[in-house]
N, C-alpha and C. Protein backbone atom coordinates (compact mmCIF):
# COMPACT_ATOMS: atom_id res chain seq x y z
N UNK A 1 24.68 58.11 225.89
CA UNK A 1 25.24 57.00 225.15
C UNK A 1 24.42 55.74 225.43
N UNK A 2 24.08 55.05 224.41
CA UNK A 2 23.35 54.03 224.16
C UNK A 2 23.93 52.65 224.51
N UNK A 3 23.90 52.18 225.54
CA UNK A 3 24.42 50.64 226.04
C UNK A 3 24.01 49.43 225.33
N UNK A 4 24.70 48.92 224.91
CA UNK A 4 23.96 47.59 223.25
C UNK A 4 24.50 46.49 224.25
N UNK A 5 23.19 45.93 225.00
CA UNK A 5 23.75 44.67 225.84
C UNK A 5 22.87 43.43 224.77
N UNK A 6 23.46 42.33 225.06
CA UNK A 6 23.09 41.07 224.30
C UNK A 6 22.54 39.71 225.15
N UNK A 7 21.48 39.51 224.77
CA UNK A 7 20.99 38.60 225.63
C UNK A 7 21.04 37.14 224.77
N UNK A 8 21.35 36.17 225.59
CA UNK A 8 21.67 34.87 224.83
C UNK A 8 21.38 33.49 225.80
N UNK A 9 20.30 33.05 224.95
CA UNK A 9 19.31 31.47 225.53
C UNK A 9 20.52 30.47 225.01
N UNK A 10 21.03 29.93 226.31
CA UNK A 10 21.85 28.49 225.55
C UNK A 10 20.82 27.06 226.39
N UNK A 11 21.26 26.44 225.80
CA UNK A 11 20.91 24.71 226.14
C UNK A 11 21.75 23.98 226.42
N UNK A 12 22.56 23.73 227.47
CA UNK A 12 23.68 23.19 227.12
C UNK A 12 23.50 21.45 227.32
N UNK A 13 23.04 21.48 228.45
CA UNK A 13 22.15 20.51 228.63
C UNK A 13 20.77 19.78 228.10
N UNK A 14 19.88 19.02 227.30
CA UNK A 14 18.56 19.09 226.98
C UNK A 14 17.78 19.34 228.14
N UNK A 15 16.87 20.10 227.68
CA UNK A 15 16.16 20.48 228.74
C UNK A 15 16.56 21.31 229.76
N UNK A 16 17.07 21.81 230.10
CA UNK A 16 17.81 22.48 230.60
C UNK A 16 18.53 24.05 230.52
N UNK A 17 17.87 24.79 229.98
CA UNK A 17 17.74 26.19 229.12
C UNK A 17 18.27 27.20 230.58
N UNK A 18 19.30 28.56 230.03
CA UNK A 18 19.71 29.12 230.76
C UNK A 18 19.87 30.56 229.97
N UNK A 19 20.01 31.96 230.36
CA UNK A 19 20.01 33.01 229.77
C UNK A 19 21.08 34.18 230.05
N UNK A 20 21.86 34.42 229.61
CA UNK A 20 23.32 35.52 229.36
C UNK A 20 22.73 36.81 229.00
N UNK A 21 23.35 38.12 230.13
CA UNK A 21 23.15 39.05 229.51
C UNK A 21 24.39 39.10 229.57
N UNK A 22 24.90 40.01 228.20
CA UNK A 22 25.93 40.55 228.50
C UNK A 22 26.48 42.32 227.32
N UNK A 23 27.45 42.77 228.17
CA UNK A 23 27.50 44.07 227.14
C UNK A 23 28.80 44.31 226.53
N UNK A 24 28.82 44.79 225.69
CA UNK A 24 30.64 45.48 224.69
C UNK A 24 30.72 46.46 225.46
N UNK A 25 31.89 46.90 225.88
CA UNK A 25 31.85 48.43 226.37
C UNK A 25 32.58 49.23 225.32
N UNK A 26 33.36 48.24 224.39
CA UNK A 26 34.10 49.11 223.85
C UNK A 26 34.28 48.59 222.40
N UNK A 27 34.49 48.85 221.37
CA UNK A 27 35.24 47.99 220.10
C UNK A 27 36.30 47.44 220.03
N UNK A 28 36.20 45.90 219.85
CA UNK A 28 37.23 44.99 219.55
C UNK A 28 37.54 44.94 221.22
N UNK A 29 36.44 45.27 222.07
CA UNK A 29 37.08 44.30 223.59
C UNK A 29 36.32 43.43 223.74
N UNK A 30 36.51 42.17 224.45
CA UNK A 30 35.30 41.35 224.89
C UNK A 30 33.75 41.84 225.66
N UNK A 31 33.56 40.98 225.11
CA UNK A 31 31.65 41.32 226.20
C UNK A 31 32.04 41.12 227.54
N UNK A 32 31.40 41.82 228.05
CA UNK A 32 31.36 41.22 229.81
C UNK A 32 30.15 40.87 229.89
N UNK A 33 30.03 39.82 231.08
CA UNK A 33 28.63 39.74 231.85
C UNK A 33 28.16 40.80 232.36
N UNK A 34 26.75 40.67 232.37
CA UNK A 34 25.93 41.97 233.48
C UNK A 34 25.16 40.80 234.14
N UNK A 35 24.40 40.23 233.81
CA UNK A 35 23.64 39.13 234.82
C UNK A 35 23.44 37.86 233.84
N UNK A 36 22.86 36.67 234.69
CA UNK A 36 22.72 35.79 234.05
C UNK A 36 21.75 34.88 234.89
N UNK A 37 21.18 33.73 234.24
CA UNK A 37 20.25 33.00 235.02
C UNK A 37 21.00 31.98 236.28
N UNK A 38 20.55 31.94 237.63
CA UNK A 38 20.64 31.33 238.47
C UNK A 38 20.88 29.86 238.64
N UNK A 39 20.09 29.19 237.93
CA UNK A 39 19.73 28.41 237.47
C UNK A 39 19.10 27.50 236.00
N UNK A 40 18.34 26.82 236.08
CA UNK A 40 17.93 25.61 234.49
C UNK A 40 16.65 26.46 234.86
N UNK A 41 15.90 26.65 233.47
CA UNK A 41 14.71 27.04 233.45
C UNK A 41 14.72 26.05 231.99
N UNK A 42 12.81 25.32 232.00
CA UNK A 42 12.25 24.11 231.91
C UNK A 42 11.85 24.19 229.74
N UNK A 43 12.38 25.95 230.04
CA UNK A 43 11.73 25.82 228.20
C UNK A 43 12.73 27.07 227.40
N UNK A 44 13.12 27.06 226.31
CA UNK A 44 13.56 28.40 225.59
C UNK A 44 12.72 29.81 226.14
N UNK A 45 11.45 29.04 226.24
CA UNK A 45 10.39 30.33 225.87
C UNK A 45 10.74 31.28 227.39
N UNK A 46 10.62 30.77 228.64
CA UNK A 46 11.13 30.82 229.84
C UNK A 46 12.14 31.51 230.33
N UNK A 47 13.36 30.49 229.72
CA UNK A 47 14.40 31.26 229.58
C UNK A 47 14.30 33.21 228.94
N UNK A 48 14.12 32.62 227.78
CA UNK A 48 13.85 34.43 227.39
C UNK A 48 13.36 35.21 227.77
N UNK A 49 12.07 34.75 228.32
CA UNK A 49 11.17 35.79 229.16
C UNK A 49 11.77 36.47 230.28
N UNK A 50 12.60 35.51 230.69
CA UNK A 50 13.55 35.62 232.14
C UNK A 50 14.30 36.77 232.07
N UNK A 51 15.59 36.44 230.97
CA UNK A 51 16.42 37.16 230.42
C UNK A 51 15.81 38.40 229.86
N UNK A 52 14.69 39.25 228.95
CA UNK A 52 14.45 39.75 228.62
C UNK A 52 13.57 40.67 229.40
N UNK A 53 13.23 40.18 230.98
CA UNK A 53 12.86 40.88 232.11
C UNK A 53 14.29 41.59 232.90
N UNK A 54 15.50 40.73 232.45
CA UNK A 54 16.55 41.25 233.39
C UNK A 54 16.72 42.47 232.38
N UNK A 55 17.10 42.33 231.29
CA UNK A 55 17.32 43.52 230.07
C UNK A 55 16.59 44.72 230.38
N UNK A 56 15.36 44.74 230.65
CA UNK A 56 14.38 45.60 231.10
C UNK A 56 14.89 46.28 231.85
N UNK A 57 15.13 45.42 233.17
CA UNK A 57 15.62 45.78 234.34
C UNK A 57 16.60 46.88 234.18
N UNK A 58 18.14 46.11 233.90
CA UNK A 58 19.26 46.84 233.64
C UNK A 58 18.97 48.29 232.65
N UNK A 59 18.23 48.10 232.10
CA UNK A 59 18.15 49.60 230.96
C UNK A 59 16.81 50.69 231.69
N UNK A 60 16.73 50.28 232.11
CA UNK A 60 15.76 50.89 233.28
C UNK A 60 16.80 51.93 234.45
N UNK A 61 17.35 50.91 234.95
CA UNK A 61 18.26 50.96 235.95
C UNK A 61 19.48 51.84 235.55
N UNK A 62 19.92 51.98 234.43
CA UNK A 62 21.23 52.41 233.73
C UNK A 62 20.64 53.31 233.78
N UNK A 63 19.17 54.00 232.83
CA UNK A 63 18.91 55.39 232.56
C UNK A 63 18.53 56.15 233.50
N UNK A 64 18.84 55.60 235.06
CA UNK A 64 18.68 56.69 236.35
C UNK A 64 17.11 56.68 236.59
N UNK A 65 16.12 55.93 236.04
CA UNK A 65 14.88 56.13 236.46
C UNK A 65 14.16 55.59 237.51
N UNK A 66 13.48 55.35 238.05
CA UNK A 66 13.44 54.01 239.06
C UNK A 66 13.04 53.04 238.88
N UNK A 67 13.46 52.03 238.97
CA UNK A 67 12.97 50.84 238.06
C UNK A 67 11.86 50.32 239.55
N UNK A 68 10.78 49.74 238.88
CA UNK A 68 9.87 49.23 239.09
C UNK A 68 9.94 47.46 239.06
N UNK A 69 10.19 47.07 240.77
CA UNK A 69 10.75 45.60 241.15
C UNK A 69 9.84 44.95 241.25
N UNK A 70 9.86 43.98 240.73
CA UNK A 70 8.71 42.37 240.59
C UNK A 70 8.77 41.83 241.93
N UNK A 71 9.59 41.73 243.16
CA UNK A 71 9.84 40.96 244.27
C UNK A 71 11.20 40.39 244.01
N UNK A 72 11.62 39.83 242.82
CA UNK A 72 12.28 38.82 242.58
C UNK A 72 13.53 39.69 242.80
N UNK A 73 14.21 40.76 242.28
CA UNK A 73 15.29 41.09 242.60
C UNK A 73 15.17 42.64 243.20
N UNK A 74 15.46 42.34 244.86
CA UNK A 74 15.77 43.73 245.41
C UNK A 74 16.96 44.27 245.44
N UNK A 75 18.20 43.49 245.39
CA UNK A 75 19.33 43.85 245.62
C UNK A 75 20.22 43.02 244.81
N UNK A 76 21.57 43.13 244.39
CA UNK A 76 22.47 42.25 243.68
C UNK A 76 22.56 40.88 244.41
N UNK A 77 22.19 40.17 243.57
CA UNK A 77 22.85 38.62 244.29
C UNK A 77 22.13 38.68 245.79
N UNK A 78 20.80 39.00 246.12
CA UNK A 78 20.39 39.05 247.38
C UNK A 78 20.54 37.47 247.80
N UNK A 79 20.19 36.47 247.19
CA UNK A 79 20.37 35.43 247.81
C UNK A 79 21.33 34.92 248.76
N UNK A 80 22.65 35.40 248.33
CA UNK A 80 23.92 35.25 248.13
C UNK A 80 24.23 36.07 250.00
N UNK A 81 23.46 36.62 250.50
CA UNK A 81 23.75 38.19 251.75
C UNK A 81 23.70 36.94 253.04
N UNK A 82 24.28 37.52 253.77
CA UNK A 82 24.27 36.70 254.90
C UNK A 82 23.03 37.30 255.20
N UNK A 83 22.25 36.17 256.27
CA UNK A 83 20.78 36.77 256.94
C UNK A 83 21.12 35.88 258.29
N UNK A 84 20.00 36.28 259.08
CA UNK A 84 19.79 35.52 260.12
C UNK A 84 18.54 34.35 259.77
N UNK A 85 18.92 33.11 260.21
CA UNK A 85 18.29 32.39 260.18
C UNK A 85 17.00 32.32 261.26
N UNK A 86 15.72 31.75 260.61
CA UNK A 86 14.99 32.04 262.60
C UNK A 86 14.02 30.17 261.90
């Protein structure tokens, strides 16, 4: 079964560009989130590129293959993990 996730560049702010993935699981239920940008990224173009690397990601990741990591994301929300500070 084919996962139809939707990716979406808003502005809410000028200048200030941010990127939504998100998926239907079902008909007539809401979308949920799957990921989204961290932060403001400086252009549309940016933004999308961003977003359209996470899309990659996730459909990569969904079809059991091994997805192939840029650095940028090893783990969910890695930022977010407690670490030791040194």
């Amino acid at each position: 079964m084919e996962i139809d996730y939707e990716l979406v560049v808003d502005e809410p702010i000028k200048g200030h560009f941010y990127w939504l993935l998100s998926v239907r699981e079902a008909p007539g239920k809401d979308p949920s989130v799957v990921d989204f940008a961290h932060g403001p990224m400086p252009t549309h173009r940016a933004a999308a590129d961003a977003g359209s690397a996470a899309l990659r990601w996730h459909r990569t990741a969904r079809s059991g293959a091994r997805a192939v990591l840029s650095g940028i994301r090893a783990d969910w929300y890695v930022e977010t993990m407690p670490a030791e500070l040194r």
